[in-house]
Protein backbone atom coordinates (compact mmCIF):
# COMPACT_ATOMS: atom_id res chain seq x y z
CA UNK A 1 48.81 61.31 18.85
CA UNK A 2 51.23 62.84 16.59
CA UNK A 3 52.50 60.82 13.66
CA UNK A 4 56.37 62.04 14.38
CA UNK A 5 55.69 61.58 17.51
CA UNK A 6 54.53 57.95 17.17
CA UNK A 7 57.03 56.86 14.58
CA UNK A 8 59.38 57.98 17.26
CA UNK A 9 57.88 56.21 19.96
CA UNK A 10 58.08 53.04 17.53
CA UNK A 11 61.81 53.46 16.88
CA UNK A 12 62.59 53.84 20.21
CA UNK A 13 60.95 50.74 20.65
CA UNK A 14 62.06 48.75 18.29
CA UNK A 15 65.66 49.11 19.14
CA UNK A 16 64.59 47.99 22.60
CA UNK A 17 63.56 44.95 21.24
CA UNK A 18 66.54 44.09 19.54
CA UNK A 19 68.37 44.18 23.53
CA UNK A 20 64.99 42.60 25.70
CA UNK A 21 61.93 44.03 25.82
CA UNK A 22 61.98 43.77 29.83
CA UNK A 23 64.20 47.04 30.68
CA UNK A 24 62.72 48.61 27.77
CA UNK A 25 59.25 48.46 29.06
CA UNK A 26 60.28 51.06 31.58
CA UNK A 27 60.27 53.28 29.03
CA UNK A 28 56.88 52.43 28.13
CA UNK A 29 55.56 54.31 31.10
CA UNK A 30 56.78 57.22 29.86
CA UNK A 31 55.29 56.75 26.57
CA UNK A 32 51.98 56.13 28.33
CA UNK A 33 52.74 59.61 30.17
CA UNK A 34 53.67 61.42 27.02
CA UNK A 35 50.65 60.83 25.39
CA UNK A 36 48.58 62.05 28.20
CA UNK A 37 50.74 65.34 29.18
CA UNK A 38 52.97 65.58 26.15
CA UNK A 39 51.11 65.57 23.20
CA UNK A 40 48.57 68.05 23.50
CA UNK A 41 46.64 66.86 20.34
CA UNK A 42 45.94 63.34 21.78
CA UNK A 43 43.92 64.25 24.41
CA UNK A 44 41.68 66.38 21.91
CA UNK A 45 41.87 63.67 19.24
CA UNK A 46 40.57 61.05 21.65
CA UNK A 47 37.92 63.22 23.10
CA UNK A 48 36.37 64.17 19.27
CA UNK A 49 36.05 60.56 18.41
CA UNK A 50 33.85 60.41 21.79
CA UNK A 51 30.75 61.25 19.94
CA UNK A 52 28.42 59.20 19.29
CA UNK A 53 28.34 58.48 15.02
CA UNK A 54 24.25 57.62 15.81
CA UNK A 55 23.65 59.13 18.13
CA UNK A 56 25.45 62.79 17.98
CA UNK A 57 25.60 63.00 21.76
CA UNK A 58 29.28 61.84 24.20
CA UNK A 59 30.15 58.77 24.64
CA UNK A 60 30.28 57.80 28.42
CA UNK A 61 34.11 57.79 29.69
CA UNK A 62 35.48 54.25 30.73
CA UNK A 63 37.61 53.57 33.22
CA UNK A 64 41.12 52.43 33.04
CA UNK A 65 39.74 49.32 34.33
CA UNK A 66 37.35 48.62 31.85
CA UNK A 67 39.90 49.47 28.81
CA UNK A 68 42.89 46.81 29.74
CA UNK A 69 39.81 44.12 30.03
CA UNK A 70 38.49 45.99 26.75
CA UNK A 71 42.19 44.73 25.24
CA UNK A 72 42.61 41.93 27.02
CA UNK A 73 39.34 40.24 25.54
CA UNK A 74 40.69 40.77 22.54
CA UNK A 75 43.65 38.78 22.68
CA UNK A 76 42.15 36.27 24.72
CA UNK A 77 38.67 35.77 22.70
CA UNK A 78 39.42 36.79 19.08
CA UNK A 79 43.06 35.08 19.21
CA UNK A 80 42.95 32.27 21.88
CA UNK A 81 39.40 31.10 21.49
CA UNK A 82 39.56 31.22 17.71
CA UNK A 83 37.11 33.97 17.44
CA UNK A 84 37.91 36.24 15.02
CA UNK A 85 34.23 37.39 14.39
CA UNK A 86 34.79 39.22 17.87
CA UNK A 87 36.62 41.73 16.12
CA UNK A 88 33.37 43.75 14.55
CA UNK A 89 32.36 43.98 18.45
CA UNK A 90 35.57 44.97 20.36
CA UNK A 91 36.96 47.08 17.56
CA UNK A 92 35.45 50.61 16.11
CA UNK A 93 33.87 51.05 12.55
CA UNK A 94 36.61 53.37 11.64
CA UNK A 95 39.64 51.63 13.49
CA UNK A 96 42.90 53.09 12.20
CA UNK A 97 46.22 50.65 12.59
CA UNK A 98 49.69 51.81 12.06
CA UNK A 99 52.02 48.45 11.62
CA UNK A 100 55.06 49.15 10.07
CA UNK A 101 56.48 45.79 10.18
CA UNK A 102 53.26 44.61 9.05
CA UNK A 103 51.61 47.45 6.47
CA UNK A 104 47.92 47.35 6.42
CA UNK A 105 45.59 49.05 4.64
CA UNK A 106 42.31 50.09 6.13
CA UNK A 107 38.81 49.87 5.28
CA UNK A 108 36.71 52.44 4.90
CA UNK A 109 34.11 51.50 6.65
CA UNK A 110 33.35 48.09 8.87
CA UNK A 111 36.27 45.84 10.22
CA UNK A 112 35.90 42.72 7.36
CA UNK A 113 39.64 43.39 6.71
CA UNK A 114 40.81 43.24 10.55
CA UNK A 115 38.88 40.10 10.77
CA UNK A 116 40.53 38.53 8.06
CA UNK A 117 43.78 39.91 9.64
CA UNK A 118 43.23 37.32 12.78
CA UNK A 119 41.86 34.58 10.43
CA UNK A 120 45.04 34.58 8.76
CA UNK A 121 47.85 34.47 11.67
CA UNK A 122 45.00 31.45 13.06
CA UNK A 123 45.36 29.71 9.57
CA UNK A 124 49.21 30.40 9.45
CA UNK A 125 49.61 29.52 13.00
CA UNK A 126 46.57 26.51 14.27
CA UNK A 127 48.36 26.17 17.61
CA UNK A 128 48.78 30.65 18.24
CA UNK A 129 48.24 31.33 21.39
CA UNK A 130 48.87 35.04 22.57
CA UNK A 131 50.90 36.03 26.16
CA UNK A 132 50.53 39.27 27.39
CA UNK A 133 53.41 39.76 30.01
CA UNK A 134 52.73 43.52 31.15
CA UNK A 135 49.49 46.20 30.74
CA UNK A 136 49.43 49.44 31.43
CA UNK A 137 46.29 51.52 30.99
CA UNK A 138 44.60 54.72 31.82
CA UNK A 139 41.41 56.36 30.59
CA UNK A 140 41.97 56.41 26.97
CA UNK A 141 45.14 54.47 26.15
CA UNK A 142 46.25 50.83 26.93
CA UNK A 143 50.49 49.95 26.40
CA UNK A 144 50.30 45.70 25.99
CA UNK A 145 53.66 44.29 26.23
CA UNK A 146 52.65 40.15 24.78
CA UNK A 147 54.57 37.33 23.23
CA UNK A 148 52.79 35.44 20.66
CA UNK A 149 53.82 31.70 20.01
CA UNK A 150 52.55 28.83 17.28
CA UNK A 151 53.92 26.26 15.45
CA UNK A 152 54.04 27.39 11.22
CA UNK A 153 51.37 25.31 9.09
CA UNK A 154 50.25 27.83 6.90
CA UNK A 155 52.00 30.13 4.17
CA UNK A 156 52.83 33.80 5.39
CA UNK A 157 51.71 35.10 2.08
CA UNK A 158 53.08 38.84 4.12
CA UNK A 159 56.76 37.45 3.76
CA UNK A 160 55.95 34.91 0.12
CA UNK A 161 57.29 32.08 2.41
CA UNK A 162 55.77 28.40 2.53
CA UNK A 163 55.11 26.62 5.00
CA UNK A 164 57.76 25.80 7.04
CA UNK A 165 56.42 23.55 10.45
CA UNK A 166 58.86 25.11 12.59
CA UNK A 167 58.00 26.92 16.16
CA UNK A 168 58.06 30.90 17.09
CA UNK A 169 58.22 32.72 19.79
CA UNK A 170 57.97 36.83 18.52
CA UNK A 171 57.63 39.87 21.17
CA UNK A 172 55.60 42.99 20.36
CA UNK A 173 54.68 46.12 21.80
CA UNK A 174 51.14 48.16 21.21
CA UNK A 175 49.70 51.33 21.94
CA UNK A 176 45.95 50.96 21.85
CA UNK A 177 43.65 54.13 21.73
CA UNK A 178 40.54 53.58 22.79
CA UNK A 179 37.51 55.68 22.57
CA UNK A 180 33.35 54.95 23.31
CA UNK A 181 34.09 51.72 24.81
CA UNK A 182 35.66 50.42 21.46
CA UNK A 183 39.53 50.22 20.37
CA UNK A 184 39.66 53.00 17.92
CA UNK A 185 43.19 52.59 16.86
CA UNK A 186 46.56 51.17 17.39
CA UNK A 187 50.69 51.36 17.23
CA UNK A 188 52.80 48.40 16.72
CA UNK A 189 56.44 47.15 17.24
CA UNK A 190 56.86 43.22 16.37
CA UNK A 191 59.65 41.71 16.63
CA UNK A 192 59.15 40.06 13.09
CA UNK A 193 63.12 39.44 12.15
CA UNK A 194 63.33 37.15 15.23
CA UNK A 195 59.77 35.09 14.23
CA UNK A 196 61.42 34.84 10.82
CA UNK A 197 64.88 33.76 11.62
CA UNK A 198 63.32 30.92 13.90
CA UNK A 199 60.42 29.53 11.22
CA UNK A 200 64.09 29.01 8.60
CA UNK A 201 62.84 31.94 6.15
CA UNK A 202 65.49 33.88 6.70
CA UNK A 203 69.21 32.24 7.59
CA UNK A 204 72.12 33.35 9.27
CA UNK A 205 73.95 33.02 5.98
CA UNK A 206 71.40 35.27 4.58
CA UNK A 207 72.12 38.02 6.99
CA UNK A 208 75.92 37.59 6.64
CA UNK A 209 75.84 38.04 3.40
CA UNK A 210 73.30 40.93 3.06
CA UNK A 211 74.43 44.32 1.45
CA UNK A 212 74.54 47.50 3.10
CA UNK A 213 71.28 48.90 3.10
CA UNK A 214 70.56 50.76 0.14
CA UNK A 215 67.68 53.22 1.63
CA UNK A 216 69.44 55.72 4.78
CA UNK A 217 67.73 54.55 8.74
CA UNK A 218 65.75 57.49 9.30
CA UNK A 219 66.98 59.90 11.93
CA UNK A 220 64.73 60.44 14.91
C-alpha cells in the first residue's frame, strides 16, 4: 500500500474516532476496497512477499477465511490468554508496523521486539482483555475494528506516566496485511487521547489550558 495513501487512510480515521467509530466503520469498507482496486502497488507488494524466504518457491494463497481467524488468534491467544510468545508464530520474520500514535521501531530480523510490545501493555494492564466488535477480510488484507479494556497497574513508560489504578476503555482501528499464512504488516489508529484522559494522565484542565499547536495538522 502506498505510504500517502495509508497516512491518509489513518487521518481519515482518526477523525472518525474522535465522533464514534460505528458510522465511521462504513468507511472502512471502502478502505478495504481501495486497497484491492485502488492502489495498484498493493496487490503487487503483497504478491512479492508470497515467496517463500527458504524455500524460493509461492506461498499457497489463504482464504479470507483463514486470515480473520489468522488475526483473530492473535488477539485472542497472544493478548487474552497471556501469550505473548505466540507472536514469533502468527507474525512474519520481517513484520513491518506503522503506529503513529504509538512509534515503533522494527527489528531487523525476528519478532523479540513485537513480543515485548504485548508483554508490556500485559504488565501495564494485568486485567487487558481485547474486544473486537467488527472484521472484515479478504484474501490478503484483514480491517479489525476492537476495543481494548484493563485496569492501569503498571507504568506506561510510552507516555513517562506512573501508575495510576484507574480503568480504560480505548477504540482502535487496523489494517492487517497478510502474506504466506503470516501477518506481514500492519496500520493503526488508537484512540490513545481518550485511554489517557480516563487513566488521570492527562486532565481537562490540561487541555483547556494547552497552547495552540506549534507544528501545522498536515493537509490530506
Amino acid at each position: 500500500m502506498d505510504q500517502d495513501r495509508v497516512d491518509q487512510i489513518s487521518r481519515t480515521l482518526a477523525a472518525g474516532l474522535s465522533r464514534r467509530i460505528v458510522p465511521v466503520f462504513a468507511v472502512l469498507l471502502a478502505v478495504l476496497i481501495a486497497t484491492s482496486t485502488l492502489a495498484p502497488g498493493h496487490s503487487g507488494s503483497v504478491a512479492a512477499r508470497q515467496a517463500s524466504p527458504t524455500a524460493g518457491t509461492p506461498c499457497p494463497a489463504t482464504s479470507e477465511e483463514e486470515n480473520a481467524a489468522l488475526v483473530r488468534r492473535y488477539y485472542e491467544e497472544a493478548y487474552n490468554e497471556r501469550n505473548p510468545a505466540l507472536a514469533h508464530d502468527l507474525l512474519a520474520e520481517h513484520f513491518v508496523r506503522h503506529n503513529v500514535g504509538a512509534p515503533h521501531r522494527d527489528q531487523v530480523h525476528g519478532n523479540t521486539d513485537d513480543v515485548a510490545r504485548v508483554e508490556a501493555w500485559l504488565s501495564a494492564f494485568p486485567d487487558l482483555h481485547v474486544t473486537i466488535e467488527k472484521l472484515i477480510a479478504t484474501e490478503d488484507t484483514v480491517v479489525v475494528w476492537n476495543i481494548w479494556r484493563g485496569t492501569q497497574d503498571g507504568p506506561l513508560p510510552q507516555w513517562d506516566a506512573p501508575v495510576t489504578g484507574q480503568a480504560m476503555e480505548r477504540e482502535s482501528i487496523v489494517i492487517y496485511g497478510v502474506a504466506c499464512g503470516q501477518i506481514a504488516e500492519n496500520w493503526i489508529v488508537q484512540d490513545n487521547l481518550t485511554m489517557l484522559r480516563q487513566l488521570g494522565i492527562i486532565t481537562d484542565e490540561e487541555l483547556a489550558d494547552a497552547d495552540t499547536p506549534t507544528v501545522a495538522t498536515p493537509v490530506p
